[in-house]
Protein backbone atom coordinates (compact mmCIF):
# COMPACT_ATOMS: atom_id res chain seq x y z
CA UNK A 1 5.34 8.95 -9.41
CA UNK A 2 5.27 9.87 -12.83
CA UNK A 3 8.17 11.05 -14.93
CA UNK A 4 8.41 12.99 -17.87
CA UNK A 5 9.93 12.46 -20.82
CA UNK A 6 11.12 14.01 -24.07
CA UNK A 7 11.73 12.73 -27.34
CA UNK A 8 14.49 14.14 -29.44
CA UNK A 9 14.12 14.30 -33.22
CA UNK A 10 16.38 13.35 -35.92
CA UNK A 11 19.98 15.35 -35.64
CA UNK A 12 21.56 14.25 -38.73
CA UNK A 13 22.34 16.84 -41.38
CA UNK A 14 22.04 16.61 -45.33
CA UNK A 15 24.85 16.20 -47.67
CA UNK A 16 26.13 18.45 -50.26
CA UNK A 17 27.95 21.30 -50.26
CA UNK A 18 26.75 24.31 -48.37
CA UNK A 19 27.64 28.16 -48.33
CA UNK A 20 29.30 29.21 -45.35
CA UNK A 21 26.50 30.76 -43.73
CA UNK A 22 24.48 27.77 -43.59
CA UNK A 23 27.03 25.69 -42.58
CA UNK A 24 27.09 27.92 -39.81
CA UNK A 25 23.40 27.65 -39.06
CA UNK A 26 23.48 24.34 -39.27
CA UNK A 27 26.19 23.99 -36.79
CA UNK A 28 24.15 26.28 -34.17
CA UNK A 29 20.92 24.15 -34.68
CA UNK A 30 23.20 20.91 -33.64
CA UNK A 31 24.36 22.33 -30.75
CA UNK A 32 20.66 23.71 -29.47
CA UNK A 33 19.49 20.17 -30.09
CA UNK A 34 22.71 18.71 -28.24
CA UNK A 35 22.09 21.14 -25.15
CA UNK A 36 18.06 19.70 -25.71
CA UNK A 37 18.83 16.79 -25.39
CA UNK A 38 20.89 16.82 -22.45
CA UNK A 39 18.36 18.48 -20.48
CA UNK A 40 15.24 16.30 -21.05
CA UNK A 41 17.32 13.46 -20.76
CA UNK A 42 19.29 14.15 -17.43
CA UNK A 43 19.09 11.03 -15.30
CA UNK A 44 16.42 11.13 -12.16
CA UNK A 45 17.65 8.99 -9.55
CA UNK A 46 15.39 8.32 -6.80
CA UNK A 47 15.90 8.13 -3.26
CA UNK A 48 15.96 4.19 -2.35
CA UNK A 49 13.36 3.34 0.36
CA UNK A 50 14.14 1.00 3.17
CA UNK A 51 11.56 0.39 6.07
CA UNK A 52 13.89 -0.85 8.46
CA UNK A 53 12.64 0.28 11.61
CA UNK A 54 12.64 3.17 14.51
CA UNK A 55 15.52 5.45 14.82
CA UNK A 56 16.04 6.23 18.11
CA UNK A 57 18.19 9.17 17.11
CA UNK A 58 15.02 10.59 15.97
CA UNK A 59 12.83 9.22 18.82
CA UNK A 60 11.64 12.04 20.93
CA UNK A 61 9.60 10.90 23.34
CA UNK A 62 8.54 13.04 26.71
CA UNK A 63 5.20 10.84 27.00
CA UNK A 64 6.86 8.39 29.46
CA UNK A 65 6.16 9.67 33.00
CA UNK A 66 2.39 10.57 32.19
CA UNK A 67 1.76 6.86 30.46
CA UNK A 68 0.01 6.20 34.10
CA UNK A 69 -1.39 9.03 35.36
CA UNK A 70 -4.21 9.64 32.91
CA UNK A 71 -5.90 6.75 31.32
CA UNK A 72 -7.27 9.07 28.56
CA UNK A 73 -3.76 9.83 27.69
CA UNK A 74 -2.94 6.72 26.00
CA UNK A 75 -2.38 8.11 22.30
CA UNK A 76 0.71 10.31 22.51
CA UNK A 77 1.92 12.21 19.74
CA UNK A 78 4.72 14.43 18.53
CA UNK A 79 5.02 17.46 16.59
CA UNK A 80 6.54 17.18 13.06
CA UNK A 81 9.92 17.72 12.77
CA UNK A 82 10.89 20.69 10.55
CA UNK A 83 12.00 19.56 6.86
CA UNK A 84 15.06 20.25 5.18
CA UNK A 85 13.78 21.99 2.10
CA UNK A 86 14.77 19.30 -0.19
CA UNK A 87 12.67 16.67 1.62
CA UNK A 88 9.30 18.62 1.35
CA UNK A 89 6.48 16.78 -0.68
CA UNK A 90 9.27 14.27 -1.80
CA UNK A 91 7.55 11.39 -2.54
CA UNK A 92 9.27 8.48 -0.28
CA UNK A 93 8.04 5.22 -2.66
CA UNK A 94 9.06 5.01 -6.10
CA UNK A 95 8.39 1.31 -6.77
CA UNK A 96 4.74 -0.02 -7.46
CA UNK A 97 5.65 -2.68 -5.14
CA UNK A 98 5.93 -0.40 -2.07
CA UNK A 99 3.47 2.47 -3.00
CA UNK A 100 0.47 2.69 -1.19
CA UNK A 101 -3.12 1.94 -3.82
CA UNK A 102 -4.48 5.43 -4.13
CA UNK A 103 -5.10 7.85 -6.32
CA UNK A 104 -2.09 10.44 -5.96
CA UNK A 105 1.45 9.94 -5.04
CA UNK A 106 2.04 10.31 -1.73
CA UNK A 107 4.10 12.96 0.35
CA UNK A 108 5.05 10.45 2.65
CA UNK A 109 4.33 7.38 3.61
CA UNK A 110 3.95 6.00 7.08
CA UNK A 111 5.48 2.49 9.08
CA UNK A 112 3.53 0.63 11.96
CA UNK A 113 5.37 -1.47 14.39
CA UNK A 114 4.70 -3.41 16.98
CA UNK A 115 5.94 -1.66 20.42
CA UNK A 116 7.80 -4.04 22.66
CA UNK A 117 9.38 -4.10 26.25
CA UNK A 118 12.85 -3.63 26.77
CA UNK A 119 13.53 -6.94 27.70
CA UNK A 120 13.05 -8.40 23.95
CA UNK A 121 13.84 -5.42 22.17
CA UNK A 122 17.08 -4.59 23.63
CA UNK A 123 18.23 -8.00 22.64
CA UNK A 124 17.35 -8.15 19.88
CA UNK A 125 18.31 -4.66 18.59
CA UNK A 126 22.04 -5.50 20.72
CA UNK A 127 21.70 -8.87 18.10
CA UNK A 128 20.99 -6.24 14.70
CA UNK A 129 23.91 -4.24 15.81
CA UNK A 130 26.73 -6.89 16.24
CA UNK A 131 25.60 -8.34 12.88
CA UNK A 132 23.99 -5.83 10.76
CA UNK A 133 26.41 -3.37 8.41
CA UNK A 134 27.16 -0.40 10.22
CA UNK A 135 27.05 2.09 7.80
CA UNK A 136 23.61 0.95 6.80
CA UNK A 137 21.94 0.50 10.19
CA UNK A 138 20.16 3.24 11.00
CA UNK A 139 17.72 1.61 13.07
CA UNK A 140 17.16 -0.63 16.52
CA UNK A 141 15.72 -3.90 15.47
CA UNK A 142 11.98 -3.98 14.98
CA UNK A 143 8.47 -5.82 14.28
CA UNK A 144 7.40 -3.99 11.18
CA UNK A 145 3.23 -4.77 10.27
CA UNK A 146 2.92 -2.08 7.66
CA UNK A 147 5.96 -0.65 5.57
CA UNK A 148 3.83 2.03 3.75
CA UNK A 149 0.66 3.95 5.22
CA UNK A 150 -0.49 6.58 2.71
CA UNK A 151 -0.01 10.07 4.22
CA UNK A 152 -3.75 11.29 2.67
CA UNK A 153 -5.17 8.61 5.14
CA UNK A 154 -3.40 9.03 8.16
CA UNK A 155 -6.11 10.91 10.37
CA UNK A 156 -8.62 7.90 9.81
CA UNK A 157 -5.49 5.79 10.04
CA UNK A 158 -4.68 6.67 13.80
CA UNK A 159 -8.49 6.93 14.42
CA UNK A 160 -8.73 2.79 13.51
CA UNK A 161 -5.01 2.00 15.58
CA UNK A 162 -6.85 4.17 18.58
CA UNK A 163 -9.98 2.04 18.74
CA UNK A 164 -7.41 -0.86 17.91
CA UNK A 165 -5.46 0.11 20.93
CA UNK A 166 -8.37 0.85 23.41
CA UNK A 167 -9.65 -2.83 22.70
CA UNK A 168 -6.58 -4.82 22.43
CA UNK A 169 -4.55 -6.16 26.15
CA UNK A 170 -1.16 -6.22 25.97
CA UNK A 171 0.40 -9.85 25.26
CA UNK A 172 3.43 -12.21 25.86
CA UNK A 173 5.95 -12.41 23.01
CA UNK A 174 9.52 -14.43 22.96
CA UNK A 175 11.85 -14.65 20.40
CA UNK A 176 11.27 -17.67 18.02
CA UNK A 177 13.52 -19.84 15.45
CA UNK A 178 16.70 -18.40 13.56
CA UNK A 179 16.72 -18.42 9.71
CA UNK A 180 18.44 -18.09 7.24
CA UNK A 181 17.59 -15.23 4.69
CA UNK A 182 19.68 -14.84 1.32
CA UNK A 183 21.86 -11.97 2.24
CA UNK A 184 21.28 -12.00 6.42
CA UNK A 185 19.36 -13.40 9.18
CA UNK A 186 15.94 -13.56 10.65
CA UNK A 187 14.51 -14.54 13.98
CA UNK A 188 11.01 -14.77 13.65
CA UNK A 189 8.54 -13.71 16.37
CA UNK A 190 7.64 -17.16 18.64
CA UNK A 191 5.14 -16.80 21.43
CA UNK A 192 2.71 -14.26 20.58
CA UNK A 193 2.41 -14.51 16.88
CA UNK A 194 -1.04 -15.33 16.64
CA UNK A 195 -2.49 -12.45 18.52
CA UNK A 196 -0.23 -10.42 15.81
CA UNK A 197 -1.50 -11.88 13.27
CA UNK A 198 -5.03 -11.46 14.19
CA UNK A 199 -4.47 -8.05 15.16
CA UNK A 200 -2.68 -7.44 11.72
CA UNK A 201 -5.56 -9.27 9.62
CA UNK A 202 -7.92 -7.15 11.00
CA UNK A 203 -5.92 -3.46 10.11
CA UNK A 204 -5.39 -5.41 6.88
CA UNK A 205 -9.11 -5.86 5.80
CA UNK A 206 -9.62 -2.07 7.11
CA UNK A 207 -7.48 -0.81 4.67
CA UNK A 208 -7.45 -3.11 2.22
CA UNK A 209 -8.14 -0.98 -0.69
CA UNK A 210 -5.42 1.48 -0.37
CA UNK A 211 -2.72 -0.99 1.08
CA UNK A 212 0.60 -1.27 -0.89
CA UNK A 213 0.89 -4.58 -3.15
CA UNK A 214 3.96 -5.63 -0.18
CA UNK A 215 1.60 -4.81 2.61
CA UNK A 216 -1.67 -6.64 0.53
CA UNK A 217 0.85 -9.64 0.96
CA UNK A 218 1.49 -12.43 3.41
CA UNK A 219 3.16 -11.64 6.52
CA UNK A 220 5.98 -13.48 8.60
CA UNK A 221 6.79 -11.17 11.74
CA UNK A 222 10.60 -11.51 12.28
CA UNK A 223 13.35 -9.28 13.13
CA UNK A 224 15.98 -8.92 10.93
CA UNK A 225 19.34 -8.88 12.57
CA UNK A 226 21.63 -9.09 9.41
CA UNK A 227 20.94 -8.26 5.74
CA UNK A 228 22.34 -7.31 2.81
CA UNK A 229 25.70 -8.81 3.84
CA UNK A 230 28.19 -10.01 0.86
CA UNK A 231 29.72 -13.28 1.35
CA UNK A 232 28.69 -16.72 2.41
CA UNK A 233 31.14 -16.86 5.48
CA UNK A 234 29.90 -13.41 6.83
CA UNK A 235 26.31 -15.10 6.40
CA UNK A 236 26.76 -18.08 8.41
CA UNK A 237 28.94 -16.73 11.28
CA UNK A 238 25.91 -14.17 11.85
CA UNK A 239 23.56 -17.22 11.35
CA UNK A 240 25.47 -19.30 14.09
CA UNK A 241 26.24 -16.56 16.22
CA UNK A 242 22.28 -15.59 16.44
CA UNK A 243 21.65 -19.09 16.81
CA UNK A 244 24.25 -19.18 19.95
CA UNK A 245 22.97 -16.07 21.59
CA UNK A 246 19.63 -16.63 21.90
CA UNK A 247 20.20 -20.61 22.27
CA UNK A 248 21.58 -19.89 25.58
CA UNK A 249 18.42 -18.14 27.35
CA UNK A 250 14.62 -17.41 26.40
CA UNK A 251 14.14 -14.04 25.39
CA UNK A 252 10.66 -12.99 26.20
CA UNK A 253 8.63 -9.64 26.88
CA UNK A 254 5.44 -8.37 26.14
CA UNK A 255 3.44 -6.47 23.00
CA UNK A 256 2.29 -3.29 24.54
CA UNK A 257 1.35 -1.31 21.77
CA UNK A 258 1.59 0.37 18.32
CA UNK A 259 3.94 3.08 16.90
CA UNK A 260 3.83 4.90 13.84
CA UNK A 261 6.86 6.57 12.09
CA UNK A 262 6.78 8.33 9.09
CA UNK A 263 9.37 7.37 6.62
CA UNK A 264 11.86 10.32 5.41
CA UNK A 265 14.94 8.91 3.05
CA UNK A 266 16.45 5.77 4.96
CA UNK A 267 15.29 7.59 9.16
CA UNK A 268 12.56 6.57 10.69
CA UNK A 269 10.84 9.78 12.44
CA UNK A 270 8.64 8.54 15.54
CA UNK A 271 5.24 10.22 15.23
CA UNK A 272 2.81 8.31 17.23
CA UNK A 273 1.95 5.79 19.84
CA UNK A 274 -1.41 3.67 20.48
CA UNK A 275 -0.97 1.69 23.86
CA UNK A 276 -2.57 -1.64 24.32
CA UNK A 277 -5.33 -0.71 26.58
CA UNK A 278 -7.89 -3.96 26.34
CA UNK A 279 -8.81 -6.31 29.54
């Protein structure tokens, strides 16, 4: 995203007496420049992007009762919600960090998760809710791979996670070791991470060239069940209490598949899933 901006030339007036009517020129040019100035150099604040995960609020699926029926019906997808006018062409990613490599800003930008069975992500997500903010968690918790998918390469995008998802079996996951993050806690993915991480590597060198410098990075999956918490007693209760929950049975389920949501200021908007379909 590129912003403009305007420089402002000197204001200052020159000394000596002056007839009235040039005094009172002189005051009119300062006040032109003043209301210059304060339009080119209005502040520009950016929406802040956060790829925490699905919104189920926003999670309209009516897929579910034809998932076995047709086995050519395994990519399911749902119209695009209507935008509020003053979230069309907004770009979502104002930080190089997070921007996806290409040429033009992007409209929006895309996440890809990893789609899990109720019986690690319900946990989990039951976990992010006791000990995440509440006025900042807008989402269940969640395996994020990608946190920004250019929109101007989302057909061939969901052409690659199709093929990905006709050739890929579903696999075991469980819930792995608790840590500490600087503001919250993690719980990193245990069984099951290195068919993620293949599966990830392999998207990765796909798209290498257009990847955002965060998603060109190393990857850890984890869910995050607290973050951006303020004080070091907050921090360790929700580390112990983690700790405590999941100390006291395995939590295990299975990868099934992929899910794309495209990002619109803080929700998550559920556009598309690619089931594991491999033998």
């Amino acid at each position: 995203m590129s912003y403009a901006s305007a420089a402002v030339g000197d204001t200052s007036g020159s000394s000596g007496p002056q007839r009235e009517n040039e005094n009172e020129h002189n005051v009119s040019t300062k006040k032109e420049k003043i209301r210059y100035y304060k339009s080119t150099h209005a502040p520009n604040y950016p929406s802040r992007q956060r790829s925490d995960g699905p919104n189920h609020a926003s999670k309209t699926r009516t897929h579910h009762h034809h998932r076995n029926q047709h086995h050519h019906h395994h990519h399911h997808q749902n119209p695009q919600p209507r935008q509020h006018p003053d979230q069309t062409n907004k770009p979502s990613t104002t930080n190089s960090f997070h921007r996806p490599n290409t040429a033009n800003p992007e409209p929006h930008v895309y996440v890809l998760t990893l789609r899990l069975t109720p019986s690690i992500s319900d946990p989990m997500s039951s976990l992010r809710t006791t000990y995440f903010p509440a006025h900042l968690n807008r989402t269940p918790a969640h395996l994020t791979i990608f946190h920004a998918l250019p929109d101007s390469h989302i057909d061939s995008i969901e052409s690659t996670l199709r093929a990905v998802g006709d050739s890929t079996p579903a696999f075991p996951v469980s819930a792995g070791a608790v840590f500490r993050m600087r503001r919250g806690v993690g719980v990193r993915l245990g069984d099951g991470i290195g068919q993620a991480r293949t599966l990830r590597g392999a998207l990765k060198r796909e798209w290498e060239g257009w990847l955002s410098e965060q998603d060109r990075g190393g990857w850890v999956p984890h869910w995050t069940v607290m973050n951006k918490v303020d004080g070091e007693e907050r921090v360790q209760e929700g580390l112990e209490g983690t700790k405590e929950a999941l100390g006291r049975e395995e939590v295990r389920g299975m990868a099934t598949g992929l899910e794309v949501w495209r990002y619109d200021r803080g929700r998550w908007v559920w556009r598309a899933e690619f089931e594991f379909r491999g033998e």
